[in-house]
Protein backbone atom coordinates (compact mmCIF):
# COMPACT_ATOMS: atom_id res chain seq x y z
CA UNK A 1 14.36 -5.20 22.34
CA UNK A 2 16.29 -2.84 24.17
CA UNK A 3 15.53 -0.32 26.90
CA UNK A 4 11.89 -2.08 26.32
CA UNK A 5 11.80 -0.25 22.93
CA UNK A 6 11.60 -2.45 19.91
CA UNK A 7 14.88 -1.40 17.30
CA UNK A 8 14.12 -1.08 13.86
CA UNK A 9 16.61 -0.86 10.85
CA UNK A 10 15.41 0.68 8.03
CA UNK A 11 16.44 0.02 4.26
CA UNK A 12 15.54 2.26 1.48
CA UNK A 13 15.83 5.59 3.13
CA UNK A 14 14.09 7.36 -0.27
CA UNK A 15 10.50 9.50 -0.24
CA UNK A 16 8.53 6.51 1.32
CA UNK A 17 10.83 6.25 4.12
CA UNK A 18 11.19 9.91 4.94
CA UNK A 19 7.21 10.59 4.43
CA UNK A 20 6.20 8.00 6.04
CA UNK A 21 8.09 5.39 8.18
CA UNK A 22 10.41 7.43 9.95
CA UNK A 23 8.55 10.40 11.38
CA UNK A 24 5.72 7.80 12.46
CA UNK A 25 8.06 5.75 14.12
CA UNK A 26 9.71 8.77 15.38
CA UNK A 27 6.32 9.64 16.58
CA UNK A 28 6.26 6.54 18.30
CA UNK A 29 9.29 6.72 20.09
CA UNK A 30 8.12 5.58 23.44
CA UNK A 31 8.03 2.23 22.10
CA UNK A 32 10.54 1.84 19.10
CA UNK A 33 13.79 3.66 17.55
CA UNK A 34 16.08 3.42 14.60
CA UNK A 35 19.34 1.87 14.99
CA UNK A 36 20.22 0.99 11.55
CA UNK A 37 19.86 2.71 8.06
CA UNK A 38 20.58 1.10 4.84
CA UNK A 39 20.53 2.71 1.18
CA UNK A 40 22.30 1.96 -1.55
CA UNK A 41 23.35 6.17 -1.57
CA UNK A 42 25.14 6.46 1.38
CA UNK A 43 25.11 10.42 1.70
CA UNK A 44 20.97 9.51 2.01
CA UNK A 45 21.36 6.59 4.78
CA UNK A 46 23.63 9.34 6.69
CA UNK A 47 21.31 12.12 6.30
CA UNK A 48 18.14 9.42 8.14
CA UNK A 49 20.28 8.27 10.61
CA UNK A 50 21.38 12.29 11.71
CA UNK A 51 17.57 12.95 11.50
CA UNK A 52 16.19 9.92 13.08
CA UNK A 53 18.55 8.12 14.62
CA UNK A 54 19.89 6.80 17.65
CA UNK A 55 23.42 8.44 18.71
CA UNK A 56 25.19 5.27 18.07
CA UNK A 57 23.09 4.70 14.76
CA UNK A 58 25.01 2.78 12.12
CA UNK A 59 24.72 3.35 8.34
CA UNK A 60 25.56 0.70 5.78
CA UNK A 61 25.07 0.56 1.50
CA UNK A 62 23.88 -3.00 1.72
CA UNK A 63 21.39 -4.66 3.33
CA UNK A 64 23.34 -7.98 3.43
CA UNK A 65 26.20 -6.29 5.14
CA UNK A 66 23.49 -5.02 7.66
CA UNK A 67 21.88 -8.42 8.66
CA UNK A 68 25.30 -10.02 9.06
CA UNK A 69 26.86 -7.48 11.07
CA UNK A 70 27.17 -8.98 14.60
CA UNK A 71 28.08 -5.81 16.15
CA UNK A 72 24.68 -4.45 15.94
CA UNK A 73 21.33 -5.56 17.68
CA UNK A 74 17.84 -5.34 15.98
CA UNK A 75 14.42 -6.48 15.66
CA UNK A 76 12.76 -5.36 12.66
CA UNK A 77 13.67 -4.69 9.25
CA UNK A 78 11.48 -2.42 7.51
CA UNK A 79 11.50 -2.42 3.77
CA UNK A 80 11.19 0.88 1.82
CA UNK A 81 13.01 0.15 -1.17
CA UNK A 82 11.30 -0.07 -5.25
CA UNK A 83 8.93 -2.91 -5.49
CA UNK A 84 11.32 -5.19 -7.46
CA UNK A 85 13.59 -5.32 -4.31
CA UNK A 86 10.88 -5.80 -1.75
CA UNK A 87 11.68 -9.83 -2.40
CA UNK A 88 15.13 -10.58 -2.00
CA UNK A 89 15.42 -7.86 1.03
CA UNK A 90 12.30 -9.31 2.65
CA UNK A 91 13.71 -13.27 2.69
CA UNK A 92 17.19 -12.58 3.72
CA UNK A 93 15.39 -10.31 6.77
CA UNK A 94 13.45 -13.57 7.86
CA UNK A 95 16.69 -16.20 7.52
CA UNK A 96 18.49 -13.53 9.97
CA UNK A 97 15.29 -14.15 12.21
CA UNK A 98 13.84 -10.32 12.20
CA UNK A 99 10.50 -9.43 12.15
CA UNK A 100 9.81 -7.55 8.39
CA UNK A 101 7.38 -4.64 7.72
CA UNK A 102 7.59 -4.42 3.33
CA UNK A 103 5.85 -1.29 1.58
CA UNK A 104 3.30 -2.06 -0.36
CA UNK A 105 2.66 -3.89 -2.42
CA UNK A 106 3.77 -6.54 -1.10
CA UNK A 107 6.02 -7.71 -4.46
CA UNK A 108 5.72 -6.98 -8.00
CA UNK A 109 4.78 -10.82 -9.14
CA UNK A 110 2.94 -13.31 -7.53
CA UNK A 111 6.66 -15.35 -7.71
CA UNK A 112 8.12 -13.13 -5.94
CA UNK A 113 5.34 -12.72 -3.29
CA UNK A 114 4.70 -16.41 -2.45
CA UNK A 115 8.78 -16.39 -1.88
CA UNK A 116 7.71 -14.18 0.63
CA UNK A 117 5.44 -15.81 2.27
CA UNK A 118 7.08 -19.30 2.12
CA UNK A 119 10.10 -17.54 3.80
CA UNK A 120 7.62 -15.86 6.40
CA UNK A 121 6.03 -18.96 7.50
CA UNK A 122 9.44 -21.22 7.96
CA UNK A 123 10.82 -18.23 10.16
CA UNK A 124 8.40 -18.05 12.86
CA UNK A 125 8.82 -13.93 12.71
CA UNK A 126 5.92 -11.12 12.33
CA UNK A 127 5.03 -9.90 9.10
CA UNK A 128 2.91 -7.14 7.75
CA UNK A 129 2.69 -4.68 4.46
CA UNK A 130 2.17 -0.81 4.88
CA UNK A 131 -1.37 -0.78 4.02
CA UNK A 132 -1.48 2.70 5.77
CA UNK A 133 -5.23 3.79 4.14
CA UNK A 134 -7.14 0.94 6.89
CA UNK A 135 -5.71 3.49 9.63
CA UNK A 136 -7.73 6.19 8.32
CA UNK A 137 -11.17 7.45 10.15
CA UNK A 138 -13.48 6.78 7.46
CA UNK A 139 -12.06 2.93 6.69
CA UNK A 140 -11.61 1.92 10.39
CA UNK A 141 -15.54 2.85 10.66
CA UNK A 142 -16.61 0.99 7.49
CA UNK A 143 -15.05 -1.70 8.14
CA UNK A 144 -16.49 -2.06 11.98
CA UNK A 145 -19.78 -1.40 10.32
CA UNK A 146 -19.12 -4.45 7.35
CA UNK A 147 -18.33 -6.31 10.41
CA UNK A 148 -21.40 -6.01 12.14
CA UNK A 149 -23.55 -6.71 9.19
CA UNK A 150 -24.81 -3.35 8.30
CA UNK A 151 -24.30 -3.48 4.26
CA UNK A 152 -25.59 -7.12 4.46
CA UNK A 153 -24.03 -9.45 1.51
CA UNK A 154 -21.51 -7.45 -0.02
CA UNK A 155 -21.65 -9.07 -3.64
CA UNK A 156 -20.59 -6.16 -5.46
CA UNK A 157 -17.71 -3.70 -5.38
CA UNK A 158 -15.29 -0.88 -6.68
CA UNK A 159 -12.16 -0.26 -5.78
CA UNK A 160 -11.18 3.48 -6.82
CA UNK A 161 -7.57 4.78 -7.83
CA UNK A 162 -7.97 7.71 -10.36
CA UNK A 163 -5.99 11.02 -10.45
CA UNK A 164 -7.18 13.43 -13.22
CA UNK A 165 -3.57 14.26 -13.91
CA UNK A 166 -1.36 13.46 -10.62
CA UNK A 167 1.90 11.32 -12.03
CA UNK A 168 5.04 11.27 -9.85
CA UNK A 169 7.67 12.83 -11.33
CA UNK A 170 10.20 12.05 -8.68
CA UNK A 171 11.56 8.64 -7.63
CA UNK A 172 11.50 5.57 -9.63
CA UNK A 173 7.76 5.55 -10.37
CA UNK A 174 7.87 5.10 -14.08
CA UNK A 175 10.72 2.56 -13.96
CA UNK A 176 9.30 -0.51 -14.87
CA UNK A 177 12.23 -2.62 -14.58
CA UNK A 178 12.18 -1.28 -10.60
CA UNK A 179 8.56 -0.77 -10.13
CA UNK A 180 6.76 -3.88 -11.95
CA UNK A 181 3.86 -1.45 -12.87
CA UNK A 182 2.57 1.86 -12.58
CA UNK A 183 -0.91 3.07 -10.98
CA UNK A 184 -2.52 -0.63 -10.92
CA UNK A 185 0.51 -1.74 -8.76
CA UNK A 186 1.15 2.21 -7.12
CA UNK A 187 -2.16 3.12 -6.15
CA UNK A 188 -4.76 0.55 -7.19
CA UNK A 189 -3.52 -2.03 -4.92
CA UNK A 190 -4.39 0.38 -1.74
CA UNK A 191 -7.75 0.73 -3.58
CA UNK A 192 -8.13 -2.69 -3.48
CA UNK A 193 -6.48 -4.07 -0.39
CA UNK A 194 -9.08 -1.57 1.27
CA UNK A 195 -12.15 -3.13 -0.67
CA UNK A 196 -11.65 -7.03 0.17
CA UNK A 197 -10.94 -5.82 3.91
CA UNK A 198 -14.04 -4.39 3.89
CA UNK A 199 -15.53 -7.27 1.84
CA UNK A 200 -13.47 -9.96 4.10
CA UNK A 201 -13.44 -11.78 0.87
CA UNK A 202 -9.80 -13.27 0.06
CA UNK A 203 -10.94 -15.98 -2.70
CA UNK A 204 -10.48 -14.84 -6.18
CA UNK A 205 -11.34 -17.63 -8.93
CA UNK A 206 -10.94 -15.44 -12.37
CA UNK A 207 -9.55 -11.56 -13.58
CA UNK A 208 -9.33 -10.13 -16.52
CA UNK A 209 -8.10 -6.97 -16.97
CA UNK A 210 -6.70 -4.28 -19.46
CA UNK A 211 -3.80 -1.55 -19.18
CA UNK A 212 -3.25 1.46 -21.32
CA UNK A 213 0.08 3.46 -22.71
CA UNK A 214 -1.98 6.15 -23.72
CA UNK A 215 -1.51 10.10 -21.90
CA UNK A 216 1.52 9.21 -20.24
CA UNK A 217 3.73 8.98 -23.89
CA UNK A 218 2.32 11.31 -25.40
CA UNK A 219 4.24 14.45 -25.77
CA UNK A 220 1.76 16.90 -24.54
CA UNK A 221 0.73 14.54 -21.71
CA UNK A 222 2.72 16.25 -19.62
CA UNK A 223 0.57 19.25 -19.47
CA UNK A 224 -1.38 20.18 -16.30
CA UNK A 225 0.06 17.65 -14.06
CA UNK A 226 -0.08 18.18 -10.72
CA UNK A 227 3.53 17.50 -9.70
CA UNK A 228 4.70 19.15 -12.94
CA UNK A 229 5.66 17.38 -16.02
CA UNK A 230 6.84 14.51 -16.75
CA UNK A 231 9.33 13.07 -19.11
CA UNK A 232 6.92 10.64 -21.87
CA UNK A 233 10.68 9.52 -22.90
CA UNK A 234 11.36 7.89 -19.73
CA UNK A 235 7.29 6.89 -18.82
CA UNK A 236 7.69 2.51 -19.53
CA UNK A 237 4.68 2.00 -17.45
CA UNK A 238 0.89 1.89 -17.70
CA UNK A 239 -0.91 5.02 -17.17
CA UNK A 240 -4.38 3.39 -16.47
CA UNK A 241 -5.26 0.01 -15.39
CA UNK A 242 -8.33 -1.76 -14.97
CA UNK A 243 -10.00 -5.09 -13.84
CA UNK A 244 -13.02 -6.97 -13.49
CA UNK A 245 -12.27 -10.03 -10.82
CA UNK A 246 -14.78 -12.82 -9.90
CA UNK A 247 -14.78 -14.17 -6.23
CA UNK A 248 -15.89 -17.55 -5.04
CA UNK A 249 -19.00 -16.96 -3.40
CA UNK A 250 -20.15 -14.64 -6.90
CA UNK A 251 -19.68 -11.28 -5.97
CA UNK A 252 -17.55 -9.36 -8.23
CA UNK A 253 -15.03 -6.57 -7.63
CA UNK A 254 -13.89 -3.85 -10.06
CA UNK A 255 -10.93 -2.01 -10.26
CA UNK A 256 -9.81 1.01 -11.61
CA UNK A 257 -6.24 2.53 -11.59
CA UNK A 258 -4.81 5.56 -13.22
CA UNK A 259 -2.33 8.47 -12.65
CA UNK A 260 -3.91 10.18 -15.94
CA UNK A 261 -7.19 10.11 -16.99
CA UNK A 262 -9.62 12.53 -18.75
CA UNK A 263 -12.32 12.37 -16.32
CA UNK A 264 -14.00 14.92 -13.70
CA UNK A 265 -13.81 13.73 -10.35
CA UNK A 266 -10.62 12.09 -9.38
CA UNK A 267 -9.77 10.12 -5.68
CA UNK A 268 -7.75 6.80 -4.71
CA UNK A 269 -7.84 4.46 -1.63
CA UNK A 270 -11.60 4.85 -2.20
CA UNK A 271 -14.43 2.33 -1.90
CA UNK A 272 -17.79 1.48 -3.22
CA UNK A 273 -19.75 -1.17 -1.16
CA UNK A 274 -23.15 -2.54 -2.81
CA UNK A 275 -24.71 -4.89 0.01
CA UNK A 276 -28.18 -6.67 0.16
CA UNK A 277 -29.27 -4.09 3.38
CA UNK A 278 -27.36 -1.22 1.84
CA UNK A 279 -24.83 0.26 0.59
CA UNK A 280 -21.36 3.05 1.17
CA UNK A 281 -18.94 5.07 -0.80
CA UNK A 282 -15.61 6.25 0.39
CA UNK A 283 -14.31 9.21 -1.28
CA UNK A 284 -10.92 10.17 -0.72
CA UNK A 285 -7.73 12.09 -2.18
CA UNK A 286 -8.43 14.10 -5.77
CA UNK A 287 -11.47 15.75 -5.98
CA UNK A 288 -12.45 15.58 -2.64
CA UNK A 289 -10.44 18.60 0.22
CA UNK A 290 -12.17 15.93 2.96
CA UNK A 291 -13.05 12.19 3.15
CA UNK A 292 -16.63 11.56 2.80
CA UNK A 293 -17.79 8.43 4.51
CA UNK A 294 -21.04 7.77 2.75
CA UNK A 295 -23.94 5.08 4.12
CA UNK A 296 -27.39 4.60 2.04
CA UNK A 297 -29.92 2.42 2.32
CA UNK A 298 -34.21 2.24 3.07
CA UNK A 299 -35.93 3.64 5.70
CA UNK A 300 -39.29 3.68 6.51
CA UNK A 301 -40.35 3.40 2.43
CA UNK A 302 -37.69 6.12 1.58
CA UNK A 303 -34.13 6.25 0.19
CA UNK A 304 -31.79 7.58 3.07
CA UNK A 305 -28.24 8.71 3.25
CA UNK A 306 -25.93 9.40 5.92
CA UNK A 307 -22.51 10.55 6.25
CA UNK A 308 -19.09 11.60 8.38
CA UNK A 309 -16.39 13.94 6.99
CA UNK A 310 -12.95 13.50 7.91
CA UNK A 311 -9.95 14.91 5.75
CA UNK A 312 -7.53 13.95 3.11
CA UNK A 313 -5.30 14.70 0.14
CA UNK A 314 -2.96 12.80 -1.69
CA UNK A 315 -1.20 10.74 0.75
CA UNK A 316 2.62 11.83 2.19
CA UNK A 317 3.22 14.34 -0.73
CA UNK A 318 3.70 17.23 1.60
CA UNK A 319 5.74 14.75 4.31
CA UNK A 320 5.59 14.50 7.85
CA UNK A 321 3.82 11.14 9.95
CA UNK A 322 0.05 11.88 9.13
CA UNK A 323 -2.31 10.54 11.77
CA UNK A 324 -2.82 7.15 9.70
CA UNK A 325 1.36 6.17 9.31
CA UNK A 326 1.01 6.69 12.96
CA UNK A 327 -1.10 4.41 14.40
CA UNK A 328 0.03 2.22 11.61
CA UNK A 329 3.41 1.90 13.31
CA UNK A 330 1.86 1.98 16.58
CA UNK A 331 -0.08 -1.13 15.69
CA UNK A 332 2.67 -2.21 14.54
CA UNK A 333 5.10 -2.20 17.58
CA UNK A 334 2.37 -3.02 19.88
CA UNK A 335 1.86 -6.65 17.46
CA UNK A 336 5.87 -7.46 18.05
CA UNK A 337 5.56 -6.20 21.44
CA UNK A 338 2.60 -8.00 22.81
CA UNK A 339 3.00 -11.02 20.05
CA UNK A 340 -0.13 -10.58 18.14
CA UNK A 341 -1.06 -10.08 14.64
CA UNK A 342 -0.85 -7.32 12.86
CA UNK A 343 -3.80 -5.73 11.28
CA UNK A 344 -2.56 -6.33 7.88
CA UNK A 345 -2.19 -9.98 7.06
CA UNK A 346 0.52 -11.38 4.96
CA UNK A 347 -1.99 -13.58 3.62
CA UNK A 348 -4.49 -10.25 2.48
CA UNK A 349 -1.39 -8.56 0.86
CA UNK A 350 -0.61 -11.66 -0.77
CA UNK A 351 -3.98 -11.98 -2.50
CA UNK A 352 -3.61 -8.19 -3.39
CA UNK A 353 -0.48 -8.84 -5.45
CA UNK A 354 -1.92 -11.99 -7.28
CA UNK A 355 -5.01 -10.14 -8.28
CA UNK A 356 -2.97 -7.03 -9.60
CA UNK A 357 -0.50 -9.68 -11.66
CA UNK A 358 -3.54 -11.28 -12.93
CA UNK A 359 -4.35 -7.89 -14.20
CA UNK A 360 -1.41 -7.38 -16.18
CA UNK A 361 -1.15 -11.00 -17.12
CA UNK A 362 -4.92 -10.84 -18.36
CA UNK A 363 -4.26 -7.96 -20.19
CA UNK A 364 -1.07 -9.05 -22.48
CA UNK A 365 -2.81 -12.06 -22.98
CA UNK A 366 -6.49 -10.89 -23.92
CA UNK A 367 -7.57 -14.02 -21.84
CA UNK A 368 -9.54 -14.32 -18.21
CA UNK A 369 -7.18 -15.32 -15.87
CA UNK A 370 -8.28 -18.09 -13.31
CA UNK A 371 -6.54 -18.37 -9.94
């Protein structure tokens, strides 16, 4: 650290990085700053390090050049690149010795994940994935309430990721060669990573799953899309993804993923909770203007329900550090600079991706996949 604030470099300086990561860091700039940006487009790593930079910021086009440069001091590499990269940037961050914060999900294939980890573990640094949704108001108080035994056994769950008609057009979200996936690895796996916190349950024994190519090639799928259309020339990946996974102790999650489906209500980084007290929903993004937090259960011989109402949309579109990338980083900085563990777990993010490879792996197979 220097000047007691912890110095981040930053590679990938696309939408991700801009929406998220760097005004939340900025907005946490009495305990870290940016010293370092890193993007394969230079004119882009330029453009981050005038906005959100140090003075004496330094820009480079690779991150290899970055870690070996011995001219330049920092502790944390944060990686906001496509999901193929999130591997090879990840391990070369831990043999320079830095602490690593990788976007979700943590890697594309469980391979490339328990690389990762392996690399994590022999380096003695911090790790964590930007499992922002936890932050939120409505998930920090479901989960204290799962933790004080409220819901009971949780032995039955769904994990929520559907948009009506809400594909990114911009980026490299239909790349599969980049991405690995589409919604199931986009926005199921904060849909999920949400549910087994909640849950506490990290001990998958089977999936199976299925994935569709069905709105997003067609030619009029385009039509009423949110972000406007999209090309079905260019759209390699799923455009709905779902999966039924057994846990050890018998409860069962399932999950459902789409950027395009025919239905009525739509919302993602949602929750449903069925416990052996009671029971909660989290609705959030799509359909629903403001989060619903939503508890029911028995009292006194009569079916009750209670609820809080926060807000939220589809996360980052519009840009800026929203209150949850906030005190994501603040957690964040606090973990490296106090030397304790971040709230999200290597390990938890690591059980994320092997669930949502399972998925796909169940699905070109036609088999249950055990773990």
């Amino acid at each position: 650290m220097k000047n007691g604030k912890v110095q981040i470099a930053i590679v990938g300086c696309g939408g991700i990085a801009n929406q998220k990561h760097m005004p939340s860091i900025k907005a946490n700039s009495e305990k870290a700053e940016i010293v370092a940006f890193c993007d394969i487009i230079p004119e882009r790593a330029k453009k981050a390090a005038e906005d959100y930079g140090t003075p004496d910021a330094k820009v480079y086009a690779d991150y290899k050049e970055m870690l070996a440069d011995t001219s330049i001091e920092f502790d944390v590499v944060h990686v906001c690149t496509p999901n193929v990269a999130h591997c090879p940037i990840t391990v070369a961050a831990f043999e320079a010795g830095k602490h690593v914060m990788c976007e979700k999900p943590m890697a594309h294939n469980t391979e490339d994940a328990q690389k990762m980890i392996d690399a994590w573990k022999k380096s003695g640094m911090k790790f964590t994935i930007g499992y922002q949704n936890r932050f939120r108001d409505d998930t920090t108080t479901l989960n204290a309430s799962c933790k004080n035994g409220e819901l009971g056994e949780v032995y039955f769950a769904k994990a929520h990721a559907i948009r009506r008609r809400a594909v990114p057009t911009w980026g490299v979200f239909p790349n599969k060669a980049l991405q690995g996936g589409g919604p199931l690895i986009d926005i199921g796996t904060h849909a999920l990573d949400i549910t087994l916190w909640m849950m506490d349950n990290y001990k998958p024994v089977s999936v199976t799953g299925q994935v569709f190519y069905k709105l997003g090639r067609q030619a009029d799928g385009p039509d009423g899309n949110v972000f406007g259309p999209w090309d079905p020339e260019t759209f390699e990946v799923e455009d709905s993804a779902f999966g039924m996974i057994k846990m050890e102790n018998g409860a069962v999650v399932y999950l459902e993923s789409s950027w395009a489906l025919n239905v009525l209500k739509s919302m993602e980084a949602s929750t449903t909770l069925c416990g052996t007290k009671g029971g909660a929903e989290i609705h959030h993004g799509g359909s629903y203007p403001k989060d619903e937090l939503i508890y029911n259960n028995v009292e006194h011989n009569q079916l009750m329900e209670k609820t809080i109402s926060p807000a939220g949309i589809v996360d980052f579109f519009e840009g800026g550090a929203s209150a949850e990338g906030v005190r994501e980083q603040s957690q964040w900085m606090d973990a490296i600079i106090n030397n304790t563990d971040p709230l999200v777990k290597p390990e938890q993010a690591f059980v994320v991706t092997q669930i949502l490879d399972a998925i796909y792996k169940s699905a070109e197979t036609g088999k249950e996949i055990y773990l």
